[in-house]
Protein backbone atom coordinates (compact mmCIF):
# COMPACT_ATOMS: atom_id res chain seq x y z
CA UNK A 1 0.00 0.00 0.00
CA UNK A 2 1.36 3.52 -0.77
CA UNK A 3 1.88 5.78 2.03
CA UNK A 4 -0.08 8.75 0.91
CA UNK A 5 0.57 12.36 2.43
CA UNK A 6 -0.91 15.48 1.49
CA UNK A 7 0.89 18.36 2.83
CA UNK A 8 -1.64 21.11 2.59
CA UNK A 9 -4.28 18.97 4.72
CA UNK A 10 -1.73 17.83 7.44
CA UNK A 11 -2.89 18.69 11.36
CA UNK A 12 -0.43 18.19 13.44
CA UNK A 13 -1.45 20.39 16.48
CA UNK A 14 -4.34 23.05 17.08
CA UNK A 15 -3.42 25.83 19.40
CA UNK A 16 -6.31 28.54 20.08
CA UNK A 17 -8.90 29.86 22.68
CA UNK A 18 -11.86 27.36 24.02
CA UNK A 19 -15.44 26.99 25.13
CA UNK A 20 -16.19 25.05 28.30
CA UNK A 21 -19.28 23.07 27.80
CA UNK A 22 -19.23 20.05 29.46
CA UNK A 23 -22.72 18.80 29.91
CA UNK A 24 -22.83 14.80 29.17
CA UNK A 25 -24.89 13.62 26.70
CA UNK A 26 -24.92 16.90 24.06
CA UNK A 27 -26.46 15.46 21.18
CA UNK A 28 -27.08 16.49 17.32
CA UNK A 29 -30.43 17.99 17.13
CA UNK A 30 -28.74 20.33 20.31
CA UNK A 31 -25.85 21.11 18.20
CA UNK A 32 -28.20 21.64 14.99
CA UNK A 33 -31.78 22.04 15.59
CA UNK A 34 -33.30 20.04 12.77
CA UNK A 35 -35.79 23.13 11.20
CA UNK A 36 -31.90 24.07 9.76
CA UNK A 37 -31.53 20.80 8.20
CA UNK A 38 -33.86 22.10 5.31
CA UNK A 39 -31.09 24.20 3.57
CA UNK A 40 -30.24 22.77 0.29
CA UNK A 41 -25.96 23.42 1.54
CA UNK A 42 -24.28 24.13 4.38
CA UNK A 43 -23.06 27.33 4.04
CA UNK A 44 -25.24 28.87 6.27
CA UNK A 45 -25.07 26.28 9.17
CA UNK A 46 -22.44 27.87 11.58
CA UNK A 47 -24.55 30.68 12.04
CA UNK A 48 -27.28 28.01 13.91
CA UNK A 49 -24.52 26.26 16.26
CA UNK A 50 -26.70 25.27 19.22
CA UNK A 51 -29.05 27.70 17.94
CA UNK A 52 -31.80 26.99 20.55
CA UNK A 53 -29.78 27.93 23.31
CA UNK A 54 -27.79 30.53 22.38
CA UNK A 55 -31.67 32.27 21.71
CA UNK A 56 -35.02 33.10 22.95
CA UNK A 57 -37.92 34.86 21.35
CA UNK A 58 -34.82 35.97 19.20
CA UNK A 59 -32.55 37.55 21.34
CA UNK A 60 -28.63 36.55 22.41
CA UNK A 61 -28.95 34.72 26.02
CA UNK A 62 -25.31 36.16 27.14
CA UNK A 63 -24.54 33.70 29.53
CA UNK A 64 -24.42 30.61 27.08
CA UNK A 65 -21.40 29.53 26.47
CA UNK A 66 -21.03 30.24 22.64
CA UNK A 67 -21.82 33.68 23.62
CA UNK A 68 -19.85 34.40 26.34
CA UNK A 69 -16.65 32.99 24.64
CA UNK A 70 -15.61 34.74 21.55
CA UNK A 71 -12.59 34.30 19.40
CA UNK A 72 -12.33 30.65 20.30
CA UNK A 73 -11.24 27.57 18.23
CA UNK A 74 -11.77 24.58 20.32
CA UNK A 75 -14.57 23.24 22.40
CA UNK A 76 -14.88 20.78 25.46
CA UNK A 77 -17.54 18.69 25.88
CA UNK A 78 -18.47 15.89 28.46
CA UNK A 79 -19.00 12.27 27.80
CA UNK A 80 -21.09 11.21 24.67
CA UNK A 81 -21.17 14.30 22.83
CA UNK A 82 -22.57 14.37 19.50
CA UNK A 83 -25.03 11.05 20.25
CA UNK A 84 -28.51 11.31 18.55
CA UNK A 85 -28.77 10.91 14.75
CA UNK A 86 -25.95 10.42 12.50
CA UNK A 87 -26.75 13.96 10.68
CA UNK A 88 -23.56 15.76 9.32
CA UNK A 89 -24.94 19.17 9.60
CA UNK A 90 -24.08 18.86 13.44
CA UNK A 91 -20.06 18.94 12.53
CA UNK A 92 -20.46 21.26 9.93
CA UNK A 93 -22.70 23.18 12.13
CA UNK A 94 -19.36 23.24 14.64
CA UNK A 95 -16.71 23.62 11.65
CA UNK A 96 -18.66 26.56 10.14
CA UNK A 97 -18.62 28.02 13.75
CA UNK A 98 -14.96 28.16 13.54
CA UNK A 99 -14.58 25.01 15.76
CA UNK A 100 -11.41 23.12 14.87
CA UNK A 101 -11.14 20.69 17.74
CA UNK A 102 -12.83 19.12 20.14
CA UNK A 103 -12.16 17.92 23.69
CA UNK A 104 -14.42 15.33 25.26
CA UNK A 105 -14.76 12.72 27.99
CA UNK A 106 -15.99 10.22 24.95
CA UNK A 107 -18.04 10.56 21.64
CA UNK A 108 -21.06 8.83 19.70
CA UNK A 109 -18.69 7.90 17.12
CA UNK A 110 -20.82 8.46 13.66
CA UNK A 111 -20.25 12.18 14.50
CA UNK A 112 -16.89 11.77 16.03
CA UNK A 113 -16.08 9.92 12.59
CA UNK A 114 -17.92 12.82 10.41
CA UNK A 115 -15.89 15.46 12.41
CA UNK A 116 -12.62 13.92 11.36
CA UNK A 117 -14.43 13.84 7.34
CA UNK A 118 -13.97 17.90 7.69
CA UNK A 119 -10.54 18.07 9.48
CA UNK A 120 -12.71 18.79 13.00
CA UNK A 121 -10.04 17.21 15.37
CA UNK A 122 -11.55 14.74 18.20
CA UNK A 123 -9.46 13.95 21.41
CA UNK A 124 -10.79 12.34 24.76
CA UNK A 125 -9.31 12.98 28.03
CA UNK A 126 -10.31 11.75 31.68
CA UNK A 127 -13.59 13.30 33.41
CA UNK A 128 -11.20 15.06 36.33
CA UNK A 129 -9.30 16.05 33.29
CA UNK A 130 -12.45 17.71 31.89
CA UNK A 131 -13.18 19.24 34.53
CA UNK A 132 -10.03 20.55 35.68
CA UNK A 133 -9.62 22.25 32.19
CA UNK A 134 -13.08 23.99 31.94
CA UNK A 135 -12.06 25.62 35.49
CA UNK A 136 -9.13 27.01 34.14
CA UNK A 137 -11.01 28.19 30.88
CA UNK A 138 -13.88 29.28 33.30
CA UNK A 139 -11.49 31.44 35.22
CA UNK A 140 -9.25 32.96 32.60
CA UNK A 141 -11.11 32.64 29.33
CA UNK A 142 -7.97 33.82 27.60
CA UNK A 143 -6.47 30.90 27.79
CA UNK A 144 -4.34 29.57 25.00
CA UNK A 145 -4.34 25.59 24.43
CA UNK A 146 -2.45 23.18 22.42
CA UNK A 147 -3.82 19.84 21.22
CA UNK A 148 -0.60 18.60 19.87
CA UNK A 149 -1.32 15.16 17.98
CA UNK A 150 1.91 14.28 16.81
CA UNK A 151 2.87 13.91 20.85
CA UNK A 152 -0.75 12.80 22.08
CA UNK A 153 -1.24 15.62 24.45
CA UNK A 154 -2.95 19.10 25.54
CA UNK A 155 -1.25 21.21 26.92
CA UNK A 156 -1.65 24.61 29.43
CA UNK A 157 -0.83 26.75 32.09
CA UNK A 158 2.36 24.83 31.87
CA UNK A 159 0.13 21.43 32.55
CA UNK A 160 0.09 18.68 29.62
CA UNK A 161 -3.01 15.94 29.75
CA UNK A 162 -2.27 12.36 27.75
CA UNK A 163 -5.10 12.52 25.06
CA UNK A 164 -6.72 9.59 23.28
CA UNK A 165 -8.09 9.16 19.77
CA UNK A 166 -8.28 6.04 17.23
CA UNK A 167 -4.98 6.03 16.04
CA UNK A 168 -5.74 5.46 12.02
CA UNK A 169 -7.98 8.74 12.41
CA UNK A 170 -4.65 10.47 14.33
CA UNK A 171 -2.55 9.19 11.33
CA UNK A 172 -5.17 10.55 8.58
CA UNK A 173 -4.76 14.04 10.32
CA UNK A 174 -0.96 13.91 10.74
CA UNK A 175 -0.74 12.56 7.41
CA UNK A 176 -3.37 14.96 5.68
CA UNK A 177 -5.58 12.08 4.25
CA UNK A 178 -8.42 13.08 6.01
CA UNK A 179 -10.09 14.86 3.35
CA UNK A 180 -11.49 12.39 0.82
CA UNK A 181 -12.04 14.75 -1.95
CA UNK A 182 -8.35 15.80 -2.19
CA UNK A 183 -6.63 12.56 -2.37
CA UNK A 184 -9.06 11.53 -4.95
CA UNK A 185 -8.25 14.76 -7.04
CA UNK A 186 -4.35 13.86 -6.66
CA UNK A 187 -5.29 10.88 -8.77
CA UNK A 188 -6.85 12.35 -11.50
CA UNK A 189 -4.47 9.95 -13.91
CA UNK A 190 -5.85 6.95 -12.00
CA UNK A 191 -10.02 8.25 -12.67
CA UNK A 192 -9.31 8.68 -15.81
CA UNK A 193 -7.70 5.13 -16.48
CA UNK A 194 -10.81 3.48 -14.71
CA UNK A 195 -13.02 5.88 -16.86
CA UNK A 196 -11.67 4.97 -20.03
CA UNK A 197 -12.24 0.97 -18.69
CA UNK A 198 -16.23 1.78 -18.15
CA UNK A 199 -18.04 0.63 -21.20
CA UNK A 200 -20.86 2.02 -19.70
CA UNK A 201 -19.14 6.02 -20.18
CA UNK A 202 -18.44 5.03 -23.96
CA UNK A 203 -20.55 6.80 -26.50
């Protein structure tokens, strides 16, 4: 098998700002209420992240977490996130947001898997770990973090927490073969030999 690498796509670490919200059980319909899922693309779908919380009778509630924090590039979650229904518009709900990673006690792992599908970066990490981090966060929200994949570890405030995630998925990000679409367009000599083979595609 051919090792394949594709340097634009490669993740190796994410470093930013973070939302603590660490309820258990956060599942897709939270992340996405389905009256979105009626949008012919997802363009649009970062703009209703969590959308039913974040509102009522149309105005900001402040104190929700994906109000409060601003400028912020990875979330933590508690154990389960993303259960519910296998819907992608949850992760591209989160990806459109400007989430790039996610820190959890555990995932439902249809979303955990379509996360990875748009370079969304998935790591789990002990319950006192969890909650240990969202204090910090909680306390100074300026926070800077580093989910460093190559070495398996977050790291701040000088602290570093062992992280855990399937390691082909941790090889697809540090090898940039996470996106589908792009190693199939770096084979566009191969699509065309299997196209000319299709009798079906002959006129």
């Amino acid at each position: 098998m051919v090792d394949v690498k594709i340097e634009e796509n490669i993740i190796s670490s994410v470093v930013g700002k973070a939302i603590p919200k660490t309820t258990n059980d956060q599942n897709t319909d939270d992340i996405i209420p389905a009256r979105f899922m009626k949008e012919i693309t997802f363009a649009n779908m970062g703009n209703y992240a969590y959308y039913d919380e974040r509102y009522k009778d149309g105005k900001e509630i402040p104190e929700h977490p994906l109000n409060k924090y601003k400028g912020v590039n990875i979330l933590i979650g508690g154990a389960n996130y993303g259960c519910g229904s296998s819907r992608e518009h949850a992760p591209q709900a989160l990806s459109r947001y400007g989430i790039k990673a996610i820190i959890a006690e555990s995932f439902a792992e249809i979303f955990a898997g379509n996360c990875a599908s748009l370079g969304v970066v998935g790591v789990t990490i002990a319950r006192k770990e969890i909650d240990a981090l969202a204090e910090v966060v909680k306390q100074n929200p300026e926070i800077e973090l580093k989910i460093d994949l190559e070495n398996k570890k977050v790291s701040y405030s000088g602290k570093e927490v062992p992280i855990e995630l399937l390691e082909g998925r941790r090889q697809s990000f540090l090898k940039g073969t996470w996106d589908a679409l792009t190693i199939l367009q770096q084979n566009q000599d191969g699509i065309k030999k299997i196209e000319d083979n299709l009798a079906y595609l002959k006129f």
